[in-house]
C-alpha atoms as a PDB file:
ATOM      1  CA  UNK A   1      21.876  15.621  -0.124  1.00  0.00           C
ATOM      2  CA  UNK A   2      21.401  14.333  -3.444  1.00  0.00           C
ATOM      3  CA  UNK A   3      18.114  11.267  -3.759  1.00  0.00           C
ATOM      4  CA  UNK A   4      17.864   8.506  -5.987  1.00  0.00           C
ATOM      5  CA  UNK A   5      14.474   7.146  -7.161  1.00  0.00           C
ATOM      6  CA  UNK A   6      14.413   3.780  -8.999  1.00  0.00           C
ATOM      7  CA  UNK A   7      11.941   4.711 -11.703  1.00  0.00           C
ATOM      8  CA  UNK A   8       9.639   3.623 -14.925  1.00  0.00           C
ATOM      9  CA  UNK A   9       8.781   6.787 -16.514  1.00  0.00           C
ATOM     10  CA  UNK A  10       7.704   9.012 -13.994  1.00  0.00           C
ATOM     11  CA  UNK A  11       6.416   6.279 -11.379  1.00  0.00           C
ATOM     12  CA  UNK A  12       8.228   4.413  -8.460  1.00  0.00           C
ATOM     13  CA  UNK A  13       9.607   1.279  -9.981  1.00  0.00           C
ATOM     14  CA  UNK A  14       8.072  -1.845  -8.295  1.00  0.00           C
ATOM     15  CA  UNK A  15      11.686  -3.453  -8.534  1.00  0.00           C
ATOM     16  CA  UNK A  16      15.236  -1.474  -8.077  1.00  0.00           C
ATOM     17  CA  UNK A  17      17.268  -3.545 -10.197  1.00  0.00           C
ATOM     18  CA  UNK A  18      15.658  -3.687 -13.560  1.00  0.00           C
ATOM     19  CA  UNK A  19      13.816  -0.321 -13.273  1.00  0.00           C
ATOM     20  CA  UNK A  20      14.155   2.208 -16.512  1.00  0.00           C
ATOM     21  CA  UNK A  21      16.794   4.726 -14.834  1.00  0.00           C
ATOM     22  CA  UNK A  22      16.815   6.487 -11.296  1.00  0.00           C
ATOM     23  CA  UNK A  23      15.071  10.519 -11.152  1.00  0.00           C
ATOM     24  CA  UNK A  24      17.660  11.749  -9.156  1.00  0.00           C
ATOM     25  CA  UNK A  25      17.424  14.904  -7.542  1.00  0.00           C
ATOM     26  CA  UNK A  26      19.832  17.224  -5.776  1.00  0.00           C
ATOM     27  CA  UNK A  27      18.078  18.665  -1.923  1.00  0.00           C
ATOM     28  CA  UNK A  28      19.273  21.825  -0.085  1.00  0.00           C
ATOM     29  CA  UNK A  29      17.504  23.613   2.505  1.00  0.00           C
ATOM     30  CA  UNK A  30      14.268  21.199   2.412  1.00  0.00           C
ATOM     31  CA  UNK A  31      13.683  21.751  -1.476  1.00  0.00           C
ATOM     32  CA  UNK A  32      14.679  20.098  -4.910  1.00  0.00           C
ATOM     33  CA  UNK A  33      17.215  22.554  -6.399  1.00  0.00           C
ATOM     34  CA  UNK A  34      18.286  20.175  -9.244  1.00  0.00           C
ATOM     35  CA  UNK A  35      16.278  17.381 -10.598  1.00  0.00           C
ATOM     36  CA  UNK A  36      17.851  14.546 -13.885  1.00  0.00           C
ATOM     37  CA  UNK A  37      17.464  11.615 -15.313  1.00  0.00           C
ATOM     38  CA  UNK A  38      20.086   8.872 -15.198  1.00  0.00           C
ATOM     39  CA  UNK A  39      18.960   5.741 -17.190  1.00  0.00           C
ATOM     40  CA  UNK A  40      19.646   2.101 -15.827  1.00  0.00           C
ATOM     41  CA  UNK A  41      23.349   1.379 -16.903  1.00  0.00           C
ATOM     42  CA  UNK A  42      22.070  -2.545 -16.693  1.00  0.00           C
ATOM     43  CA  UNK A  43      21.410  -4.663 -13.738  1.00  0.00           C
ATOM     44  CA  UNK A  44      24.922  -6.958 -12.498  1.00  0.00           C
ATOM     45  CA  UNK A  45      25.132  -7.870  -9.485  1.00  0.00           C
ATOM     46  CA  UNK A  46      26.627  -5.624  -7.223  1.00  0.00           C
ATOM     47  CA  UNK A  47      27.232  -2.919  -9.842  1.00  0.00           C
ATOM     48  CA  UNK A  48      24.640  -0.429  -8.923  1.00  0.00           C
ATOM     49  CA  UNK A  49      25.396   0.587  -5.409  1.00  0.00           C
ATOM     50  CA  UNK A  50      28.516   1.415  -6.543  1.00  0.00           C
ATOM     51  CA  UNK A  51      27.013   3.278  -9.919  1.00  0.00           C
ATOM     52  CA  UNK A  52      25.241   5.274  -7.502  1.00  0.00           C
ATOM     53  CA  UNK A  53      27.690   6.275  -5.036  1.00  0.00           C
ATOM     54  CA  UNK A  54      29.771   7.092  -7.736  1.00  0.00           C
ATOM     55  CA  UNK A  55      27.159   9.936  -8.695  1.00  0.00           C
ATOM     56  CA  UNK A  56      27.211  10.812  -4.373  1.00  0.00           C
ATOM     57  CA  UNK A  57      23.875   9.558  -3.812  1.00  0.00           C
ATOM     58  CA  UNK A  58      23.230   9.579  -0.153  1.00  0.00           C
ATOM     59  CA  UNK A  59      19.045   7.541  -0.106  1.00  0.00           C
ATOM     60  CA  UNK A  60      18.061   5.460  -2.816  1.00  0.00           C
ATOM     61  CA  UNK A  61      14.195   5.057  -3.023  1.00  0.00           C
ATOM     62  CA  UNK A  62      12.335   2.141  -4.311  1.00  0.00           C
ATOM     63  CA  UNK A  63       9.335  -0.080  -4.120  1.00  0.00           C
ATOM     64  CA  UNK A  64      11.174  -3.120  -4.064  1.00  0.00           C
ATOM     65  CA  UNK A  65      14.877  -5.056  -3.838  1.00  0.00           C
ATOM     66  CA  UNK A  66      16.489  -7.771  -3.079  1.00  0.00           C
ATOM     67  CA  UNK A  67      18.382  -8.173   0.342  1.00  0.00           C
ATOM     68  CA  UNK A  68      21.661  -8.209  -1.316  1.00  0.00           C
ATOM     69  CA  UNK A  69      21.361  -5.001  -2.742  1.00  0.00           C
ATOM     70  CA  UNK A  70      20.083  -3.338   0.504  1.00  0.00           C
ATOM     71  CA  UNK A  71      23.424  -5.133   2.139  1.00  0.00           C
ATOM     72  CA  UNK A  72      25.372  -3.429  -0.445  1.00  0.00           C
ATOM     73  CA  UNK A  73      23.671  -0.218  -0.217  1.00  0.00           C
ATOM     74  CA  UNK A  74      24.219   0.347   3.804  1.00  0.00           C
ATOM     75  CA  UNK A  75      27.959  -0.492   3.033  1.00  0.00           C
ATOM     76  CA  UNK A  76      28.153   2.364   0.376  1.00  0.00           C
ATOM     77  CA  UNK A  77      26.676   4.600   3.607  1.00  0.00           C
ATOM     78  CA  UNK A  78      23.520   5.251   1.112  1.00  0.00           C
ATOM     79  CA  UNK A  79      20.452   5.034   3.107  1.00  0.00           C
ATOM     80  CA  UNK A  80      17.709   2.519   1.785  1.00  0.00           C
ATOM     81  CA  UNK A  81      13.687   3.278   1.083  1.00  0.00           C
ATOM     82  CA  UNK A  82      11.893   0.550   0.028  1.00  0.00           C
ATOM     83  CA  UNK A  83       7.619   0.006   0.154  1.00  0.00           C
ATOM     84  CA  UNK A  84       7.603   3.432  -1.477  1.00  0.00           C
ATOM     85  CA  UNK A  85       5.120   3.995  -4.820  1.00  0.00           C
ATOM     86  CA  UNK A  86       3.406   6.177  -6.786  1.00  0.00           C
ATOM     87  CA  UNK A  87       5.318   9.570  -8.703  1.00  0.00           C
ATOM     88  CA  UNK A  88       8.621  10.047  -8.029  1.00  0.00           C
ATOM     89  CA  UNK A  89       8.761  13.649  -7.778  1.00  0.00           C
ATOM     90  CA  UNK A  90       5.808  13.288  -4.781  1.00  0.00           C
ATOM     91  CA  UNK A  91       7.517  10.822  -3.235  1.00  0.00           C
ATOM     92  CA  UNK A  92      11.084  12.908  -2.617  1.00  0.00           C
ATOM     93  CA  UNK A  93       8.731  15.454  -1.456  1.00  0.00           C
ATOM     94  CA  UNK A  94       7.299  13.058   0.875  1.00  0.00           C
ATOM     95  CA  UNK A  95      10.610  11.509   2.302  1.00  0.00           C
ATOM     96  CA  UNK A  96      11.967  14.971   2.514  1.00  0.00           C
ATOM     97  CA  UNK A  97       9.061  16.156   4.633  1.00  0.00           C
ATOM     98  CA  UNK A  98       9.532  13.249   7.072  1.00  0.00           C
ATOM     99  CA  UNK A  99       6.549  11.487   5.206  1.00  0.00           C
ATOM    100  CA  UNK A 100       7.908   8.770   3.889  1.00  0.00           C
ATOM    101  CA  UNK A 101       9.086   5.382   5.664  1.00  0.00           C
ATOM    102  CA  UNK A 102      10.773   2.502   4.505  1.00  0.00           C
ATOM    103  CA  UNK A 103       8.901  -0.905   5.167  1.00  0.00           C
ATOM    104  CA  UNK A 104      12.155  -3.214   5.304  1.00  0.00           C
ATOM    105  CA  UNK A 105      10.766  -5.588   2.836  1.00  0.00           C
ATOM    106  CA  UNK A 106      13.240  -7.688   0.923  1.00  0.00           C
ATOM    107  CA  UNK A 107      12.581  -9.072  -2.475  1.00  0.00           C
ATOM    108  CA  UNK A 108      12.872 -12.799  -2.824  1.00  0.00           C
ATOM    109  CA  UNK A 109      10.915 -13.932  -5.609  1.00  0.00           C
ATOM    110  CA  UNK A 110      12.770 -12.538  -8.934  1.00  0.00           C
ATOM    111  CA  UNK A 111      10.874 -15.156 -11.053  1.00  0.00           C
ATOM    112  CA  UNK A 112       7.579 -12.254 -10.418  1.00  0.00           C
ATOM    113  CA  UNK A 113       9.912  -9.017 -11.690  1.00  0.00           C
ATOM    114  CA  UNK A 114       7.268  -5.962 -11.224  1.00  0.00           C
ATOM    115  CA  UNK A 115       5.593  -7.326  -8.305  1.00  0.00           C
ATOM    116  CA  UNK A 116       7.901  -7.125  -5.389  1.00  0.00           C
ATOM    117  CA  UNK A 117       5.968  -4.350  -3.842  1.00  0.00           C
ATOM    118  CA  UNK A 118       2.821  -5.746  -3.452  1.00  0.00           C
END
């Protein structure tokens, strides 16, 4: 299974589509076996589902995004985690370990970038 985290630095990015890059990390048997970098390739509409299925990521993990995106996402087959926050590496750890939840929220105010989360 290979996990996507939509990332600033080493943190959770508050907002998928213009986050820094995705920490993307490659599970087997309950434990990270390859972890990389991928920077953003730029936010278009519709382009980044596809950019990410393209590199056979099966969950994407993010604090926030826009309903669109999650639409896109679940037709890819790549399961959606939004509400999630803090360091990325803790928080595969977490959704591996059952730990981790999505809260369903959808983004609607793009006019606040950084702040869909909270």
């Amino acid at each position: 299974m290979k996990i996507a985290v939509a990332c600033e630095g080493k943190l959770v990015s508050g907002h998928f589509g213009h986050c820094e890059g995705f920490y993307t990390c490659e599970v087997q048997d309950g434990k990270i076996v390859e972890e990389k970098f991928v920077q953003n390739p730029g936010h278009k509409p519709g382009y980044l589902p596809v950019f990410l299925k393209e590199l056979n990521v099966s969950t994407i993990i993010s604090g926030g995004m826009g309903e669109t995106a999650q639409q896109l996402f679940n037709q890819n087959n790549i399961e959606v985690v939004v509400g999630a926050t803090g360091d990325c590496g803790d928080t595969v750890e977490k959704y591996i370990n059952g730990n981790l939840k999505s809260t369903g929220s959808v983004c609607t105010e793009h006019a606040h970038e950084g702040h869909c989360n909270e």
